[in-house]
Protein backbone atom coordinates (compact mmCIF):
# COMPACT_ATOMS: atom_id res chain seq x y z
CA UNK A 1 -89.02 76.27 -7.46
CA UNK A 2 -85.80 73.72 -6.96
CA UNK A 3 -85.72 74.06 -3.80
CA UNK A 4 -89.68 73.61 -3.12
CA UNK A 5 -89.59 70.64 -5.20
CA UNK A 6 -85.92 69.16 -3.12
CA UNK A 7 -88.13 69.88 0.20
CA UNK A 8 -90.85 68.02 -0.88
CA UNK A 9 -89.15 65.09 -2.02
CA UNK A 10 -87.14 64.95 1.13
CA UNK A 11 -90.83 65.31 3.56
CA UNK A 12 -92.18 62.56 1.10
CA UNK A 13 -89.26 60.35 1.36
CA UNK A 14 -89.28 61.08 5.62
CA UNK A 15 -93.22 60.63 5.92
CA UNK A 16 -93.08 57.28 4.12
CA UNK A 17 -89.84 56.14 6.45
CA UNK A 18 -91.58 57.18 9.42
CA UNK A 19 -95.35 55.48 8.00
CA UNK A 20 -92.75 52.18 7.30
CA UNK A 21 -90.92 51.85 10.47
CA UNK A 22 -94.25 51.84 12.05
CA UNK A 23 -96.04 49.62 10.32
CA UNK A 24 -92.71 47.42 10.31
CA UNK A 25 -91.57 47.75 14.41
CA UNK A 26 -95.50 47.93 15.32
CA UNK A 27 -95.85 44.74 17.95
CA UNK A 28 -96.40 42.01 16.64
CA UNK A 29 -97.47 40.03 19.53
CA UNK A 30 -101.09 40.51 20.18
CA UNK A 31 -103.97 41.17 18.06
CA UNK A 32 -102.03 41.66 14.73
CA UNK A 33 -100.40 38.47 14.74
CA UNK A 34 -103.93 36.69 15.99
CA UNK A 35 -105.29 38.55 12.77
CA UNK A 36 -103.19 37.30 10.38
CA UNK A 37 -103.72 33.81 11.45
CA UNK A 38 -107.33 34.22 9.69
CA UNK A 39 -105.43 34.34 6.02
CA UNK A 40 -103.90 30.88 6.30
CA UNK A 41 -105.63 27.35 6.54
CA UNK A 42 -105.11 26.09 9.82
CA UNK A 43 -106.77 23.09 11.11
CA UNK A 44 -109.10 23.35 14.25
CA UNK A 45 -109.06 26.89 16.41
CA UNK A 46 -106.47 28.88 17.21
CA UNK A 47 -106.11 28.83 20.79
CA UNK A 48 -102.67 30.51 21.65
CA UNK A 49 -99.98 32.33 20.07
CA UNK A 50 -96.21 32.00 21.49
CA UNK A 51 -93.34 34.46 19.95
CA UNK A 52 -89.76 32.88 19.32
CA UNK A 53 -86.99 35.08 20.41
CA UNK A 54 -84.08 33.20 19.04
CA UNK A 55 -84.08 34.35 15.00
CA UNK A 56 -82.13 37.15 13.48
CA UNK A 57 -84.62 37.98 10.46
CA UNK A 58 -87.61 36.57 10.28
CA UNK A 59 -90.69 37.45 12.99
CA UNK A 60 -91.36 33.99 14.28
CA UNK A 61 -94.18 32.87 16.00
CA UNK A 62 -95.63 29.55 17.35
CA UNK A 63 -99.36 29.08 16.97
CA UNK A 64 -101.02 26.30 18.91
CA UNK A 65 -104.78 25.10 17.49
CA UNK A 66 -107.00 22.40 19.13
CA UNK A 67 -105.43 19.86 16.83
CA UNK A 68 -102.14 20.98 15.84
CA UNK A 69 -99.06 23.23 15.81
CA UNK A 70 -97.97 25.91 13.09
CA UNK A 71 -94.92 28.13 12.61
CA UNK A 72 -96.25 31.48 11.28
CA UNK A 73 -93.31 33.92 10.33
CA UNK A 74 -93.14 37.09 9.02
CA UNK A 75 -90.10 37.30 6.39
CA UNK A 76 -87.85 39.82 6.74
CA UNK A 77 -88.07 41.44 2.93
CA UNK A 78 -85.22 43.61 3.77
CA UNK A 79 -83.17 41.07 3.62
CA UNK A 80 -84.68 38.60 0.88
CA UNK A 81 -86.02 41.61 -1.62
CA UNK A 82 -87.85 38.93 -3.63
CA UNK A 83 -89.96 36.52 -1.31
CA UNK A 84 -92.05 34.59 -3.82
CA UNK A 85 -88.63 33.61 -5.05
CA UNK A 86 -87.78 32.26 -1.18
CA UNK A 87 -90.94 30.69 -1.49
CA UNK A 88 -90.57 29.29 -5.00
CA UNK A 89 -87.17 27.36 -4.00
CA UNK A 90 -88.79 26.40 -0.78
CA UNK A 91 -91.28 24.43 -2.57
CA UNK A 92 -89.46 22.97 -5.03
CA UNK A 93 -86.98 21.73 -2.88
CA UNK A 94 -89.22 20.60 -0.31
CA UNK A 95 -91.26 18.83 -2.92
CA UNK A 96 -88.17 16.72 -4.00
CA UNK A 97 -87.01 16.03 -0.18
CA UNK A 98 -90.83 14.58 0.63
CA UNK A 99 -90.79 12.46 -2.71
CA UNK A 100 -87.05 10.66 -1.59
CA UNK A 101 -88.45 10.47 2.39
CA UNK A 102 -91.95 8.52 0.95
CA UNK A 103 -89.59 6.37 -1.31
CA UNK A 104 -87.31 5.45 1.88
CA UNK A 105 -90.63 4.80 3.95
CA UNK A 106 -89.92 8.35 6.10
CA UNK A 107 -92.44 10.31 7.82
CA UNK A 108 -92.79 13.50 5.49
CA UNK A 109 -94.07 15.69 8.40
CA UNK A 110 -91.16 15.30 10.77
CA UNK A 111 -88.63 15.11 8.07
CA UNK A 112 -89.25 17.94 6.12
CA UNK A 113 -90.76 21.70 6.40
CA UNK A 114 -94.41 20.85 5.09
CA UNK A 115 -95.64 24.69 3.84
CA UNK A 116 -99.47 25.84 5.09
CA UNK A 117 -100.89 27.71 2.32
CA UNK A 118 -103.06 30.53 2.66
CA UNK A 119 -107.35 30.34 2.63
CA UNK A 120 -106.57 31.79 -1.76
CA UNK A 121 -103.89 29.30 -2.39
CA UNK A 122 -101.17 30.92 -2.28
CA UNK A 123 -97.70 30.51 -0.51
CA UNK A 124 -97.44 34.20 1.58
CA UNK A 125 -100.14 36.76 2.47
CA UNK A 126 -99.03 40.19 2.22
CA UNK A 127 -100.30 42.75 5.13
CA UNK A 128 -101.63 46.21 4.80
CA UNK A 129 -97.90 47.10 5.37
CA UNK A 130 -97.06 44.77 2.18
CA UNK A 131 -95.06 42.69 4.56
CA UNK A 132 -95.19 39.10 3.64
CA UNK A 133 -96.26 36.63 5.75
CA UNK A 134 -96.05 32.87 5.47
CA UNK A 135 -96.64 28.98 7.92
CA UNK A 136 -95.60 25.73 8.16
CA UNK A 137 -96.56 22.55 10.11
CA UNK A 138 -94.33 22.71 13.32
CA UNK A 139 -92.95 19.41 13.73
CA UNK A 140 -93.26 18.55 17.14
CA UNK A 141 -91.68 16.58 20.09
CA UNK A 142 -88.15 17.81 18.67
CA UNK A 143 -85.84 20.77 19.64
CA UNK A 144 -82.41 22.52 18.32
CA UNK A 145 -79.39 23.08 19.70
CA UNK A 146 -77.03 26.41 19.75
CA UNK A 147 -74.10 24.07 19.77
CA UNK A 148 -72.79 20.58 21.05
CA UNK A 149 -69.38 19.25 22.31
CA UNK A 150 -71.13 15.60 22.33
CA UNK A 151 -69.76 13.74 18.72
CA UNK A 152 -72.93 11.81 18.80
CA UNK A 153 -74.92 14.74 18.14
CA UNK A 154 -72.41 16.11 15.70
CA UNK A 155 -72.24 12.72 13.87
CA UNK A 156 -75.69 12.97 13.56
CA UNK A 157 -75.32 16.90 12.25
CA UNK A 158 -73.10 15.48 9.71
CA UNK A 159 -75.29 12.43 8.68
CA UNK A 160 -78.28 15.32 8.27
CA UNK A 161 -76.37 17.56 5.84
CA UNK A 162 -75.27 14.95 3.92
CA UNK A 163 -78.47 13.31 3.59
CA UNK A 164 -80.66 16.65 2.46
CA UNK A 165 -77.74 16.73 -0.32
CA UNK A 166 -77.49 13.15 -1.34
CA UNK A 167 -81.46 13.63 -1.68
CA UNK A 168 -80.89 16.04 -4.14
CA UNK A 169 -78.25 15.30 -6.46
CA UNK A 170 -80.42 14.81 -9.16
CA UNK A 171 -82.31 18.16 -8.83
CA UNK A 172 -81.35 20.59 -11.33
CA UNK A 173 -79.95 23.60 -9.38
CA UNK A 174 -80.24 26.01 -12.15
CA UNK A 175 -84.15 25.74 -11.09
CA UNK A 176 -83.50 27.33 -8.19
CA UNK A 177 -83.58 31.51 -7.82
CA UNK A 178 -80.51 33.36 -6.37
CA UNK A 179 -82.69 34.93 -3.58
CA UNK A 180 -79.24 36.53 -2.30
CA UNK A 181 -76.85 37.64 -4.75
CA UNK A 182 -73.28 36.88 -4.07
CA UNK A 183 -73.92 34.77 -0.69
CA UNK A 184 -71.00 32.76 -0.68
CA UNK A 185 -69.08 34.45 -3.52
CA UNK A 186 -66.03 34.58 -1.22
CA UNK A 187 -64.04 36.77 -3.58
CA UNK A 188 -66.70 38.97 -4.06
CA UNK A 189 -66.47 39.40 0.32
CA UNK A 190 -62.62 39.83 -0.44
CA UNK A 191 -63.66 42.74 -3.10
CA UNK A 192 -66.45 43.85 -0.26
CA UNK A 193 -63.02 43.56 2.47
CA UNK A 194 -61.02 45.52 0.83
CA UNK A 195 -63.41 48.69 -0.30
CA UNK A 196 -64.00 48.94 3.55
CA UNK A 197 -60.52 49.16 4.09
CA UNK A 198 -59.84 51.64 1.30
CA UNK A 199 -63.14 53.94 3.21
CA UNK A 200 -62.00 53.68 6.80
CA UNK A 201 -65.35 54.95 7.67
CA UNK A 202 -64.60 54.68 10.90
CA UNK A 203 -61.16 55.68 11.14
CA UNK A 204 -60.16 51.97 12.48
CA UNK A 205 -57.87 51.38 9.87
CA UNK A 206 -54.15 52.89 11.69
CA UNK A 207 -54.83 50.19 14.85
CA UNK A 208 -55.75 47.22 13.05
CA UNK A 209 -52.91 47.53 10.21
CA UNK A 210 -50.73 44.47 11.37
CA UNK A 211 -54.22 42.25 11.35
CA UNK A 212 -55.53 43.68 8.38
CA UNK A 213 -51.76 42.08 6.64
CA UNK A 214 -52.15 38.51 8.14
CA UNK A 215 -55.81 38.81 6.66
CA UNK A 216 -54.62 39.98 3.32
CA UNK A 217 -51.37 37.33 3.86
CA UNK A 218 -54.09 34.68 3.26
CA UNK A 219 -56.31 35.94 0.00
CA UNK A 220 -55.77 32.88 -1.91
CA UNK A 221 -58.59 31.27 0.05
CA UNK A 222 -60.92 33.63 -1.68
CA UNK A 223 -60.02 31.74 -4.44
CA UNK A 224 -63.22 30.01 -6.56
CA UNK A 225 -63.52 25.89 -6.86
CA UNK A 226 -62.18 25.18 -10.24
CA UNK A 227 -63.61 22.24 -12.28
CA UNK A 228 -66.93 21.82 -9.57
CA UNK A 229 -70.87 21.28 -10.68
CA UNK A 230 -73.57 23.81 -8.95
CA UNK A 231 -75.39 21.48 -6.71
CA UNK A 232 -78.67 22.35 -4.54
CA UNK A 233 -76.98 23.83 -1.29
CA UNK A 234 -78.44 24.65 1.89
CA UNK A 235 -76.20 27.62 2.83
CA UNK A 236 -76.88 27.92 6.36
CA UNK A 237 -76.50 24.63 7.76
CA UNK A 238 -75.41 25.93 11.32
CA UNK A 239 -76.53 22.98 14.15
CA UNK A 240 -79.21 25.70 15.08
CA UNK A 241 -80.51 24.78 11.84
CA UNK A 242 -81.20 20.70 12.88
CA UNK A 243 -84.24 19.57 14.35
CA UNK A 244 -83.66 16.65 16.94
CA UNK A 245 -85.70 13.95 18.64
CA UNK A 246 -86.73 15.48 22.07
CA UNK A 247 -85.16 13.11 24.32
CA UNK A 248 -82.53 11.55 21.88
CA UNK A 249 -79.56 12.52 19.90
CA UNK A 250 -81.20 11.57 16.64
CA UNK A 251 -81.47 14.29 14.05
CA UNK A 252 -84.75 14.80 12.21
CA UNK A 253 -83.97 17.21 9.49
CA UNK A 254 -82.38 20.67 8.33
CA UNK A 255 -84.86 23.53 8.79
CA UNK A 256 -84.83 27.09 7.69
CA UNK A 257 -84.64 27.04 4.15
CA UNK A 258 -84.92 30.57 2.94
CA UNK A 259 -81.07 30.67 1.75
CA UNK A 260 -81.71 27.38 -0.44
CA UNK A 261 -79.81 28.36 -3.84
CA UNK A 262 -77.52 26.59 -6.17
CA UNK A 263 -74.14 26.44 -4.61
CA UNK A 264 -71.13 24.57 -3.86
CA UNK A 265 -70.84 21.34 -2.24
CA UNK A 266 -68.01 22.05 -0.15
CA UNK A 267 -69.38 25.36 0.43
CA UNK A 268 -71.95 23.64 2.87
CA UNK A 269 -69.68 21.31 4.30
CA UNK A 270 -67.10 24.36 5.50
CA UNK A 271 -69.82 26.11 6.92
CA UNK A 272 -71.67 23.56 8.47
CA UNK A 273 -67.84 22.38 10.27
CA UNK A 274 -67.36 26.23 11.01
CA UNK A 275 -70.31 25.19 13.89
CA UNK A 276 -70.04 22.45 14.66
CA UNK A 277 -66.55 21.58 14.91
CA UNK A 278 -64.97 24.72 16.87
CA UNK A 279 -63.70 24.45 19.82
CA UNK A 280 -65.47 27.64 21.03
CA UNK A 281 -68.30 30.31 20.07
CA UNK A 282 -67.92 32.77 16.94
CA UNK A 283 -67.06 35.72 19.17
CA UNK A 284 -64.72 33.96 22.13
CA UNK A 285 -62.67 36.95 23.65
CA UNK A 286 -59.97 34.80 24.95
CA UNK A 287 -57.81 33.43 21.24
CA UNK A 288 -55.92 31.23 23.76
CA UNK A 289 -59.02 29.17 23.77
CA UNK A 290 -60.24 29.14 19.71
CA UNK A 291 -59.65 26.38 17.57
CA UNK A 292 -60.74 23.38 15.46
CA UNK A 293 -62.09 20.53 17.63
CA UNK A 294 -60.67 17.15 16.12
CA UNK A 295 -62.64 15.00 17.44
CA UNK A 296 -65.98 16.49 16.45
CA UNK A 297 -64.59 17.66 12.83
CA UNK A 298 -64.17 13.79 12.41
CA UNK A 299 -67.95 12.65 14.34
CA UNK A 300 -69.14 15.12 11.76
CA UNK A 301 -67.30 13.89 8.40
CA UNK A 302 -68.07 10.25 9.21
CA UNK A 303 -71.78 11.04 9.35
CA UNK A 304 -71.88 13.47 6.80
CA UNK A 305 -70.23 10.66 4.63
CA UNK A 306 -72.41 7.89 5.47
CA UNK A 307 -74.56 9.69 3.69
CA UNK A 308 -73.17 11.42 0.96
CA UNK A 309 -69.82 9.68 -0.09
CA UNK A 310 -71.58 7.90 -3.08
CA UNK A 311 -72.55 11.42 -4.72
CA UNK A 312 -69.34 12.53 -4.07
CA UNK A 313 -66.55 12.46 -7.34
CA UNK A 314 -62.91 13.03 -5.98
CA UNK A 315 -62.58 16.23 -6.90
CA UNK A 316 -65.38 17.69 -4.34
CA UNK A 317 -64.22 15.19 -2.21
CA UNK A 318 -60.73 16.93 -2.17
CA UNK A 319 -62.24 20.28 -1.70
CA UNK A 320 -64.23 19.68 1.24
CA UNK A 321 -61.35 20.99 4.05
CA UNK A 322 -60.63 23.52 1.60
CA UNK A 323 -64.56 24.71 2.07
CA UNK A 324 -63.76 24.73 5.81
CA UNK A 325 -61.12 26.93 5.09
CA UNK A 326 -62.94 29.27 2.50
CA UNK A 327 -65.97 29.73 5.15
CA UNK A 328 -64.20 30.65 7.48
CA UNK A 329 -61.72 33.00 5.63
CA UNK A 330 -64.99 34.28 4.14
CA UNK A 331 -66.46 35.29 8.07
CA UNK A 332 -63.33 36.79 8.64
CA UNK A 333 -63.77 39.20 5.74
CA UNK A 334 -67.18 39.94 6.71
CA UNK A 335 -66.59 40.78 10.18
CA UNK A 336 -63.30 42.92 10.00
CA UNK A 337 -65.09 44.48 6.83
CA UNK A 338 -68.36 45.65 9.27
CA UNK A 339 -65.88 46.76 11.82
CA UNK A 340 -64.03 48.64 9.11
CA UNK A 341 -67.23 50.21 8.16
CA UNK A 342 -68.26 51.32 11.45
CA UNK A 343 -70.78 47.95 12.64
CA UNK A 344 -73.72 48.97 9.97
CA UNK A 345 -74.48 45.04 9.31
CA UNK A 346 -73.67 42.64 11.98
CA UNK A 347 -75.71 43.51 15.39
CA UNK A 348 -73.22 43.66 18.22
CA UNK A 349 -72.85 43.75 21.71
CA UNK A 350 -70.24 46.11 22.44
CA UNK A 351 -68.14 48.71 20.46
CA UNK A 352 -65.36 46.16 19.68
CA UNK A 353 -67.30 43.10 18.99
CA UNK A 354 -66.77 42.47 14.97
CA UNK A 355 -63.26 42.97 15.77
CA UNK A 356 -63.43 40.79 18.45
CA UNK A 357 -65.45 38.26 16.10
CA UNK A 358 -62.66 38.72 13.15
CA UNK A 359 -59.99 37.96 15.30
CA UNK A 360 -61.75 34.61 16.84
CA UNK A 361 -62.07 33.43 13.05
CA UNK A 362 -59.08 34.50 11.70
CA UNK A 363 -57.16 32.28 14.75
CA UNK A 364 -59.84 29.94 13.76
CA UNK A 365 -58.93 29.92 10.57
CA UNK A 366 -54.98 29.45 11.33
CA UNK A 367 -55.63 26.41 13.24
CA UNK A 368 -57.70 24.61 10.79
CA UNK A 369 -54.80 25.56 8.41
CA UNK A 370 -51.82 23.79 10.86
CA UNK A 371 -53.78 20.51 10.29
CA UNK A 372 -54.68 21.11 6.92
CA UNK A 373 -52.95 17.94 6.16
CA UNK A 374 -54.20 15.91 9.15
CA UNK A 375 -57.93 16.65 8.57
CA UNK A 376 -57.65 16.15 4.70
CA UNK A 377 -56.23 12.90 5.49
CA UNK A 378 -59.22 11.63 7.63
CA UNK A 379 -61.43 12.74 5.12
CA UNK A 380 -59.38 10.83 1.94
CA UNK A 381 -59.59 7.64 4.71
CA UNK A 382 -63.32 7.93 4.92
């Protein structure tokens, strides 16, 4: 009788995988996608539907109407397990950023993510898988960037991040869900770091021992912000994440706000510098090569504190290289921790690429450290 019962749990729990994964992987690039676009209230006809490659979670897809342009996306739920919640910050927070843009005489539609509700009112539609779906207004005659070595466009990175902050210092961040527990809870990583290491899952351990000791060497930069307010943080402000003019280095606004949460000031700052201001990609093979670009760490503090500097006491102030440092540390973690684990979170190229990633931001990570003192001085300057 156990074992009937066992057996049929197991075919239950296999049948509803298998019914999932299809529903989830089914294409999403013809007639499903057109269908959906029926739920929301888009102005004029839909006349074509373009998929976006670039994203890592969410399904995105461009949907061109005779009068405008939409960004319908399907939102990955396995990563954010409560979406009305990613919606709920979303609006808030957008609501705030299109009351300061009106006040400064700012165009609300190219400055902001303006949501498309659906034909009921609401924020999402769910499908027949229950996967939600949800639109905004694409702002058009702009573009992104992977990554820049021209300070103009960093200063303007900078002056972009610390604008979407300044605009909400007075916003109470304890408003605002946790949509991912633990994000940037860098001693919670450490904690995550170490477990993997204590596993071995994937018997790595033995030939990474003298690497695993300089990252363990420098665990003090898991190390919490003492004495710091929550503020409303952006927590992914990568240069991906900035919408530029078309044909001109002036940045627009931040985009992709699902990871909007209460956070850490300098939190935002270290992560946004961790892109912008390296002198190579996340991943670069050759360490010979890795490093923090001066010159664009400073483009990207001046703008960032053209903007921001008055919201700023001296305390967060003091803290913001020490973000650069915790972000980074924080990556470091991550990556050696997946490689630990035997890759099960990060995709990857090859069979050595999260160590290959680790070791990139853990040299990184050293040579923000040997000018520690020179980059905290620009910023005091400032």
């Amino acid at each position: 009788m156990l074992f009937s019962w066992l057996l049929f749990l197991f075919l239950f729990a296999f049948i509803s995988r298998r019914i999932y994964n299809f529903c989830y992987m089914r294409n999403l690039t013809n007639e499903t996608v057109w269908g959906i676009t029926n739920y929301f209230s888009f102005e004029g006809k839909v006349l074509e539907i373009l998929g976006e490659h670039s994203g890592h979670i969410n399904d995105t897809f461009h949907v061109v109407t005779d009068k405008r342009r939409y960004i319908l996306q399907r939102l990955n739920h396995n990563i954010f397990k409560d979406p009305e919640a990613v919606m709920s910050n979303i609006e808030a927070v957008s609501a705030a950023l299109v009351a300061k843009i009106k006040e400064r005489g700012g165009a609300p539609e190219r400055e902001c993510l303006m949501l498309v509700n659906t034909k009921d009112g609401k924020k999402l539609h769910y499908d027949e898988c229950g996967d939600p779906w949800r639109a905004f207004v694409e702002v058009e005659d702009c573009r992104t960037l992977l990554y820049s070595e021209d300070p103009d466009i960093v200063f303007e990175d900078g002056k972009t991040l610390g604008r979407f902050e300044n605009d909400l210092k007075d916003f109470d961040a304890s408003k605002l869900k946790e949509t991912i527990p633990h994000f940037h809870d860098t001693k919670s990583r450490y904690r995550d770091f170490e477990e993997a290491k204590k596993k071995d899952a994937a018997g790595r351990l033995e030939s990474i021992k003298e690497v695993i000791a300089r990252i363990e060497s420098y665990k003090e930069y898991a190390e919490d912000y003492k004495g710091l307010e929550l503020h409303v943080t952006h927590n992914d402000p990568k240069i991906p994440n900035v919408l530029f003019e078309k044909d001109e280095k002036k940045a627009l606004c931040l985009i992709d706000f699902d990871t909007i949460m209460p956070g850490y000031v300098p939190d935002d700052v270290g992560d946004a510098l961790r892109s912008s201001a390296s002198k190579t990609d996340e991943d670069e093979p050759d360490l010979s090569k890795v490093g923090v670009n001066i010159d664009l760490f400073c483009a990207f503090m001046k703008g960032y504190l053209i903007e921001a500097n008055s919201m700023l006491d001296e305390k967060t102030k003091k803290y913001l290289v020490y973000g650069y440092l915790k972000m980074t540390y924080e990556l470091v973690l991550r990556f050696m921790g997946d490689y630990l684990n035997g890759d099960t979170y990060f995709h990857f190229a090859y069979p050595e690429h999260n160590k290959v990633r680790a070791l990139c931001q853990l040299t990184l990570f050293e040579d923000i450290l040997a000018h520690r003192d020179e980059l905290e001085e620009y910023v005091k300057n400032l």
